[in-house]
PDB file of N, CA and C in Angstrom:
ATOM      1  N   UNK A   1      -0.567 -12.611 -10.621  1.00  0.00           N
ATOM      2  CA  UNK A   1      -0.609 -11.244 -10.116  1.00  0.00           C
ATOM      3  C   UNK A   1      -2.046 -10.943  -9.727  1.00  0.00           C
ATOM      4  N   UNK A   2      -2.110 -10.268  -8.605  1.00  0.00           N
ATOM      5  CA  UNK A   2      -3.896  -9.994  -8.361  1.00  0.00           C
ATOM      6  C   UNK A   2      -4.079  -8.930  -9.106  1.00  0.00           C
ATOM      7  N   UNK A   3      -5.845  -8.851  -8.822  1.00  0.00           N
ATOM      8  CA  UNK A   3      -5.958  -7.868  -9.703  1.00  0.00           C
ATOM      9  C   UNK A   3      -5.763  -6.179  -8.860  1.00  0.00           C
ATOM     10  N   UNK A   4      -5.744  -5.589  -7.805  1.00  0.00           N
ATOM     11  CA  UNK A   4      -5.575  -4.640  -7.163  1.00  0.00           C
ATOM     12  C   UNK A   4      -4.014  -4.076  -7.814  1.00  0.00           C
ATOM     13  N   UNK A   5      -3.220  -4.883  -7.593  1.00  0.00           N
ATOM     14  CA  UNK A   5      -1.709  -5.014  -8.205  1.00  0.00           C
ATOM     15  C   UNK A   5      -1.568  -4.502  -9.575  1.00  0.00           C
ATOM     16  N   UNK A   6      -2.527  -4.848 -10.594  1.00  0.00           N
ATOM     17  CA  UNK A   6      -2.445  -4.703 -12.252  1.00  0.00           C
ATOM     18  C   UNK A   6      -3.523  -3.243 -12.495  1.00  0.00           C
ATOM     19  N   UNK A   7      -4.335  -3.245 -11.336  1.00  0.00           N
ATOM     20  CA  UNK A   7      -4.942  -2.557 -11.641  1.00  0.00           C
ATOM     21  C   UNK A   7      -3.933  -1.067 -11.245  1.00  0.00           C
ATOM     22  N   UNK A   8      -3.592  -1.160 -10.053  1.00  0.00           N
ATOM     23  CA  UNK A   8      -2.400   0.384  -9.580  1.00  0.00           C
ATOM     24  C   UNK A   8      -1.446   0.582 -10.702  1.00  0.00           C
ATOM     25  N   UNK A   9      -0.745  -0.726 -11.110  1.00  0.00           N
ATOM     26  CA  UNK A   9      -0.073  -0.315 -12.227  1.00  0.00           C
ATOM     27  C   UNK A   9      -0.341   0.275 -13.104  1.00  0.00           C
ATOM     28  N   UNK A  10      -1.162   0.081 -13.805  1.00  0.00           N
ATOM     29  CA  UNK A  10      -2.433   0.494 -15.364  1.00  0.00           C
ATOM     30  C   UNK A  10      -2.612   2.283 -14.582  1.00  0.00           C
ATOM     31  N   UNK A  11      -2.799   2.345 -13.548  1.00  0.00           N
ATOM     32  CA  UNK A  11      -3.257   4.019 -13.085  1.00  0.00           C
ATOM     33  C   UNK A  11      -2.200   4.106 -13.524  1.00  0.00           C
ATOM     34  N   UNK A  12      -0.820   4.053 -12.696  1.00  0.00           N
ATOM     35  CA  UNK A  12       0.364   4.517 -12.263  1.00  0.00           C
ATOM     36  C   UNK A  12       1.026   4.882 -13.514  1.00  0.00           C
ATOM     37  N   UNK A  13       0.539   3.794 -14.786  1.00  0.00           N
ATOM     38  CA  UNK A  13       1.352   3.913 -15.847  1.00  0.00           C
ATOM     39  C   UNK A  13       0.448   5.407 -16.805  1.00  0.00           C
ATOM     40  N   UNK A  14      -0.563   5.381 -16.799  1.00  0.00           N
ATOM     41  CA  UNK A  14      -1.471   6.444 -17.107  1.00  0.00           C
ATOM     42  C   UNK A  14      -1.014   7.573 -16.683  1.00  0.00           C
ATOM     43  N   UNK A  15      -0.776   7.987 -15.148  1.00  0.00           N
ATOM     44  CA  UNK A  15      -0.657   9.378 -14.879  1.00  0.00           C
ATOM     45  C   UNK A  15       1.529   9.913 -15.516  1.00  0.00           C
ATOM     46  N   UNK A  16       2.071   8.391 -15.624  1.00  0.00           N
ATOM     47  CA  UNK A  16       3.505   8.620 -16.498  1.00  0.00           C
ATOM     48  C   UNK A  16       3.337   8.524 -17.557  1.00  0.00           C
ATOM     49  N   UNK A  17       2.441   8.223 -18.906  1.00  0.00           N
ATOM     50  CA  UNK A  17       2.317   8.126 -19.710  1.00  0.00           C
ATOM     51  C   UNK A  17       2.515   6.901 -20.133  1.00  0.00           C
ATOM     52  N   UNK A  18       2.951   6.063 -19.358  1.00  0.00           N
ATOM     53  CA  UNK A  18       3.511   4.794 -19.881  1.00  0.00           C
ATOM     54  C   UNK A  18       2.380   3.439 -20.362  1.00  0.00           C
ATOM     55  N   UNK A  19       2.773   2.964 -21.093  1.00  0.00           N
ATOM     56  CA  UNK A  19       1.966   1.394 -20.856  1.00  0.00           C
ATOM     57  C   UNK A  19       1.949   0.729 -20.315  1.00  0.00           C
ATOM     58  N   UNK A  20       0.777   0.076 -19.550  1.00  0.00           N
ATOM     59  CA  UNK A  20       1.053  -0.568 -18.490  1.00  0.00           C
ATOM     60  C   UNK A  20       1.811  -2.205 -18.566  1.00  0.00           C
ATOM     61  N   UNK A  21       2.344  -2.610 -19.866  1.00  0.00           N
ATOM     62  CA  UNK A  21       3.107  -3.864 -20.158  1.00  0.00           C
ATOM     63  C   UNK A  21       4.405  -3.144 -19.387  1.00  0.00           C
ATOM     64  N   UNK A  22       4.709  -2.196 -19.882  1.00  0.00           N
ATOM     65  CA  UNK A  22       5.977  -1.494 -19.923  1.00  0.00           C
ATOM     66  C   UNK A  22       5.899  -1.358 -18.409  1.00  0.00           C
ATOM     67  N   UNK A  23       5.222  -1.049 -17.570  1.00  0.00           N
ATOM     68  CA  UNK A  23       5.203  -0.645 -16.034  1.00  0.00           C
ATOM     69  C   UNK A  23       5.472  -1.779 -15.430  1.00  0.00           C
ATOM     70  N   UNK A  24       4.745  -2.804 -16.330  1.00  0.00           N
ATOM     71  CA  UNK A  24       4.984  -4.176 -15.249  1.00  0.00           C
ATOM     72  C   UNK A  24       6.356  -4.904 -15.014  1.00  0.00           C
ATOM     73  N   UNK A  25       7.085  -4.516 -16.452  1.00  0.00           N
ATOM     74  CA  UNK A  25       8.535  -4.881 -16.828  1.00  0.00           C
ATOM     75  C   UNK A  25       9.133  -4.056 -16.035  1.00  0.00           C
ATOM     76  N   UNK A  26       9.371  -2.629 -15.594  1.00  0.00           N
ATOM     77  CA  UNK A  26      10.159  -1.716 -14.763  1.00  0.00           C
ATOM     78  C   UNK A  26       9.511  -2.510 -12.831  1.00  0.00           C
ATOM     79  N   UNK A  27       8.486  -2.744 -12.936  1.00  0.00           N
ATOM     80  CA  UNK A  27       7.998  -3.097 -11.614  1.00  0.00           C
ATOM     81  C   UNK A  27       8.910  -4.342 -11.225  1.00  0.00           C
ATOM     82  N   UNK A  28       8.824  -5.224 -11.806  1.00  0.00           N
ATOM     83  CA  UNK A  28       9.430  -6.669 -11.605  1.00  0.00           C
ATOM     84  C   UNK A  28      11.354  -6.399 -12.005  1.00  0.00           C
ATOM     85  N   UNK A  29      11.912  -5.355 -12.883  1.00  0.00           N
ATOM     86  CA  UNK A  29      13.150  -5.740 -12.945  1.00  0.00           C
ATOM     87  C   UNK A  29      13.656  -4.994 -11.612  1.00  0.00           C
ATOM     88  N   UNK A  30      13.144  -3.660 -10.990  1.00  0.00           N
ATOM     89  CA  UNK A  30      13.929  -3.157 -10.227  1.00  0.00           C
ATOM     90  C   UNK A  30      12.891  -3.337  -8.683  1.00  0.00           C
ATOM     91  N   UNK A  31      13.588  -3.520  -7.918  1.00  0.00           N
ATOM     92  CA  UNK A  31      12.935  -3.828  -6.379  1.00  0.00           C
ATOM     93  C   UNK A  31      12.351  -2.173  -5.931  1.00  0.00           C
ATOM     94  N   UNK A  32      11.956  -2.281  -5.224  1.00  0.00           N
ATOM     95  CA  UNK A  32      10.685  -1.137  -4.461  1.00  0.00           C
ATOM     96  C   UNK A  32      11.868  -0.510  -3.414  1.00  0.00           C
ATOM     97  N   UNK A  33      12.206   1.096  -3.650  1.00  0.00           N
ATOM     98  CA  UNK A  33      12.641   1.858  -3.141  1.00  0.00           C
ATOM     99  C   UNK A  33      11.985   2.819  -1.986  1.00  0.00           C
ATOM    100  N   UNK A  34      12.912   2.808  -0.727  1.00  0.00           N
ATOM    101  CA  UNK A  34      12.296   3.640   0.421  1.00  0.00           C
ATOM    102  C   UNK A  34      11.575   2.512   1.634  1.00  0.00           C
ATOM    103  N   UNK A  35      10.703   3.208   2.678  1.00  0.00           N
ATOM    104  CA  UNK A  35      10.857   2.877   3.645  1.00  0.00           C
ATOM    105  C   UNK A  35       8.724   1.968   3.011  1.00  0.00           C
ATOM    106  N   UNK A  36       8.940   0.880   3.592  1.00  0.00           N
ATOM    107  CA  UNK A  36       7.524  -0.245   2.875  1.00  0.00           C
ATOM    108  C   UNK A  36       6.469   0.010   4.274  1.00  0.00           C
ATOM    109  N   UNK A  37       5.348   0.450   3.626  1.00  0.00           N
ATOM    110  CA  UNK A  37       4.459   1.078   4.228  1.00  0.00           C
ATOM    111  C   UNK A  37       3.402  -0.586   4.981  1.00  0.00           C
ATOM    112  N   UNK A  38       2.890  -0.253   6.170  1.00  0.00           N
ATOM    113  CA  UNK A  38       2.302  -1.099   6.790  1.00  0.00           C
ATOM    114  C   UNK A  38       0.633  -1.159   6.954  1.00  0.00           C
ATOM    115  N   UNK A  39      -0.139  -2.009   7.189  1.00  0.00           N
ATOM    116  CA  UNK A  39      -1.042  -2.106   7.799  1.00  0.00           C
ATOM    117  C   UNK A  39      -1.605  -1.841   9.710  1.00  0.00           C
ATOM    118  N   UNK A  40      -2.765  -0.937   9.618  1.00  0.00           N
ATOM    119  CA  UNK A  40      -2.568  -0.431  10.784  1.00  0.00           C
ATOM    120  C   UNK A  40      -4.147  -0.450  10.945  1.00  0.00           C
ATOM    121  N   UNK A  41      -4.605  -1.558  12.272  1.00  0.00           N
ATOM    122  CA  UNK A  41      -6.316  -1.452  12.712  1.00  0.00           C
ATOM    123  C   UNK A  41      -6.347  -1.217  14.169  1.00  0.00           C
ATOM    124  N   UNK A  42      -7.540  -0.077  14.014  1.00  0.00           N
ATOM    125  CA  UNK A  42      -7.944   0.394  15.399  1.00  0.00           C
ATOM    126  C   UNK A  42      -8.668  -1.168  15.854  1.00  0.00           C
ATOM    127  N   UNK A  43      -8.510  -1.408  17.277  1.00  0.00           N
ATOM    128  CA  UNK A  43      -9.707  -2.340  17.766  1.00  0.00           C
ATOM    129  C   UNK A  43     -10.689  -1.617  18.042  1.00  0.00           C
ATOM    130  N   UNK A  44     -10.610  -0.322  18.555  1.00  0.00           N
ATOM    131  CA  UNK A  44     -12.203   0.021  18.707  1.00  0.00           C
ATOM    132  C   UNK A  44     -12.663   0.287  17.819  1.00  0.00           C
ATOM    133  N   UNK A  45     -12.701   1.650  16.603  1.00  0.00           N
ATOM    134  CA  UNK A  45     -13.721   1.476  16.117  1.00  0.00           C
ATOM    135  C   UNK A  45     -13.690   0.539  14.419  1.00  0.00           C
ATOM    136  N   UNK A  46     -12.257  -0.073  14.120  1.00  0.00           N
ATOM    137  CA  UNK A  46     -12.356  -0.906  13.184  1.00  0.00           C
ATOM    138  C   UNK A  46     -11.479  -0.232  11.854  1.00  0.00           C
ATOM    139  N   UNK A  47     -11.816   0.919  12.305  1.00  0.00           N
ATOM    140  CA  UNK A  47     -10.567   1.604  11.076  1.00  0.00           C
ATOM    141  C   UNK A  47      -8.951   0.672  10.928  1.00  0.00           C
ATOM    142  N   UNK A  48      -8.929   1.493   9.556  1.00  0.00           N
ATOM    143  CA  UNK A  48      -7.482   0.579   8.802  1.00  0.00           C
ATOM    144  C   UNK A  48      -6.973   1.424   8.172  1.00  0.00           C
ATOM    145  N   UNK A  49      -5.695   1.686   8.461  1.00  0.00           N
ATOM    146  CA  UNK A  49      -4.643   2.393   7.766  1.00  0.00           C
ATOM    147  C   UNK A  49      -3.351   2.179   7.139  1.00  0.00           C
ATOM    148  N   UNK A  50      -3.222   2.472   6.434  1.00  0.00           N
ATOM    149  CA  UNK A  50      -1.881   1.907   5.058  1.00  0.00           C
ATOM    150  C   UNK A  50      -0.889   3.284   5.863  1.00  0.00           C
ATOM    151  N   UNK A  51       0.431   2.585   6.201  1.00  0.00           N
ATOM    152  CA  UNK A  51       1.208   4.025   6.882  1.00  0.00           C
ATOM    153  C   UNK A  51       2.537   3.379   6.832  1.00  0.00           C
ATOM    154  N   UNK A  52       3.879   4.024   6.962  1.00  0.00           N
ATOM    155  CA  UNK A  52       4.923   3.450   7.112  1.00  0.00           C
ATOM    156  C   UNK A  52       5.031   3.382   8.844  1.00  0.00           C
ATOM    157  N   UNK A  53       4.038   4.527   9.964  1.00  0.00           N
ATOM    158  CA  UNK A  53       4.326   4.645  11.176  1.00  0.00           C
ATOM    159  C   UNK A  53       2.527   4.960  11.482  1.00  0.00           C
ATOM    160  N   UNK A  54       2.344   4.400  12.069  1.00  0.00           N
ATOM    161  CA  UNK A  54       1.176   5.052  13.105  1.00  0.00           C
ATOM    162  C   UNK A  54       0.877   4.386  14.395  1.00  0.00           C
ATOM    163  N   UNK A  55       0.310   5.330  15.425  1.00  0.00           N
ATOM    164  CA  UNK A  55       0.294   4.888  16.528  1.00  0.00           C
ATOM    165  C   UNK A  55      -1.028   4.926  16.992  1.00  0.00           C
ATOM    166  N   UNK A  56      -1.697   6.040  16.901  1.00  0.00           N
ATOM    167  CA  UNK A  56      -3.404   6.403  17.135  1.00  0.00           C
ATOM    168  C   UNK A  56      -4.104   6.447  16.062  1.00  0.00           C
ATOM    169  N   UNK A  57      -5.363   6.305  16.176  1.00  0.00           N
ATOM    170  CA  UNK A  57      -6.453   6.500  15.345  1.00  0.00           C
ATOM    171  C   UNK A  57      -6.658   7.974  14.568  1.00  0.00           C
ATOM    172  N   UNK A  58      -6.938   8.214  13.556  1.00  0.00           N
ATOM    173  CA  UNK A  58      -7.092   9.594  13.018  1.00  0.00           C
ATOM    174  C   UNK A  58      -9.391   9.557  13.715  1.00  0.00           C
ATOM    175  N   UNK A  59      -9.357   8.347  13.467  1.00  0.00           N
ATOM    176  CA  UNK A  59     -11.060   8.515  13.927  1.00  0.00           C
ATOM    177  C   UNK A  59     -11.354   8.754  15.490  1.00  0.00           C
ATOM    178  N   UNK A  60     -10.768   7.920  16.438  1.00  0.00           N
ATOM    179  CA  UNK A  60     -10.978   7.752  17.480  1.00  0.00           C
ATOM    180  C   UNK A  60     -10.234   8.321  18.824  1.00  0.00           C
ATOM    181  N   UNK A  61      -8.845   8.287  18.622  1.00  0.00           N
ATOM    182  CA  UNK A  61      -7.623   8.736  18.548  1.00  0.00           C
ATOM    183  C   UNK A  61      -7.075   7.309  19.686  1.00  0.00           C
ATOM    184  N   UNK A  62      -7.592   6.344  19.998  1.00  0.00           N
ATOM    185  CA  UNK A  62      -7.503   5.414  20.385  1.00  0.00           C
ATOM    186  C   UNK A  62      -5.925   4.670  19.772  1.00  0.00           C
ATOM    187  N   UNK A  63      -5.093   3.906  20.385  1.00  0.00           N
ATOM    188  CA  UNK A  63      -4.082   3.365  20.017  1.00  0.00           C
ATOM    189  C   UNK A  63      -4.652   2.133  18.614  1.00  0.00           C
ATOM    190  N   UNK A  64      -3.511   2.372  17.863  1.00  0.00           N
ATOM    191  CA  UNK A  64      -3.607   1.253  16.783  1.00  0.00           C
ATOM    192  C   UNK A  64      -2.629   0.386  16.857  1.00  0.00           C
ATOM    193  N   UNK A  65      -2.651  -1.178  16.387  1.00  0.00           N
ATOM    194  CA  UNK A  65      -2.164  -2.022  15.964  1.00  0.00           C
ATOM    195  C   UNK A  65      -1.428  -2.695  14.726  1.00  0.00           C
ATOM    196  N   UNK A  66      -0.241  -2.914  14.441  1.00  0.00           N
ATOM    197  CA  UNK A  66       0.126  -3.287  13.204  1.00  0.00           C
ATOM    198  C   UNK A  66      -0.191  -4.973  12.918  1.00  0.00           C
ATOM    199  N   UNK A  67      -0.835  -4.646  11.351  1.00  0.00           N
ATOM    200  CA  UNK A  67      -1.677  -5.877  11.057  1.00  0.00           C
ATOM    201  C   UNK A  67      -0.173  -6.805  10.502  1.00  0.00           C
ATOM    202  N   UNK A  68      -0.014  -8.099  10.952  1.00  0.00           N
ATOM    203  CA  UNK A  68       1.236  -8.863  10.625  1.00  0.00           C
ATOM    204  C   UNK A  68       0.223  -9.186   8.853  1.00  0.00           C
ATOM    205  N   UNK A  69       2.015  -8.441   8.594  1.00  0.00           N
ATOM    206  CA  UNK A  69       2.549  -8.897   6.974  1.00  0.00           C
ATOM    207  C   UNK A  69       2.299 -10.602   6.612  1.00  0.00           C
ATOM    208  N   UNK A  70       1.801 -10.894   5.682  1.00  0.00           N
ATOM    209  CA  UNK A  70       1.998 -12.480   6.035  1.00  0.00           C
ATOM    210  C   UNK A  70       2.096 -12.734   4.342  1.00  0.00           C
ATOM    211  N   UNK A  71       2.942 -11.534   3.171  1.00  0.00           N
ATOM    212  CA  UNK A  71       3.423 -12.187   2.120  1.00  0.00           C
ATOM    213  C   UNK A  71       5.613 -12.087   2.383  1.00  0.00           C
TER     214      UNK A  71
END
């Protein structure tokens, strides 16, 4: 598991009260609900955005690109 991954959990389980052993067991038995959010880079000025949809830049307003998924 990376550490970005253990580390969201450990928040996630904090702001539910939970432990984060206990978060990791609910994470892994049940699959990820709703619509899976993407990677999104401007070419001009380099910005990156985590979104389920985007099309323009919030910086530039320049068109953005979806970064290919590759897990």
């Amino acid at each position: 598991m990376n550490f970005v991954a253990e580390y969201v959990r450990s928040v996630g389980g904090w702001f539910r009260g939970t432990d984060a052993e206990e978060s990791r067991d609910d994470a892994e038995a049940t699959p990820a609900e709703g619509p899976r959010a993407s990677l999104f880079q401007c070419s001009d000025c380099g910005s990156v955005y985590v979104a389920t949809d985007k099309e323009t830049c919030s910086t530039c307003n320049e068109a953005v690109e979806q970064i290919p998924s590759t897990v």
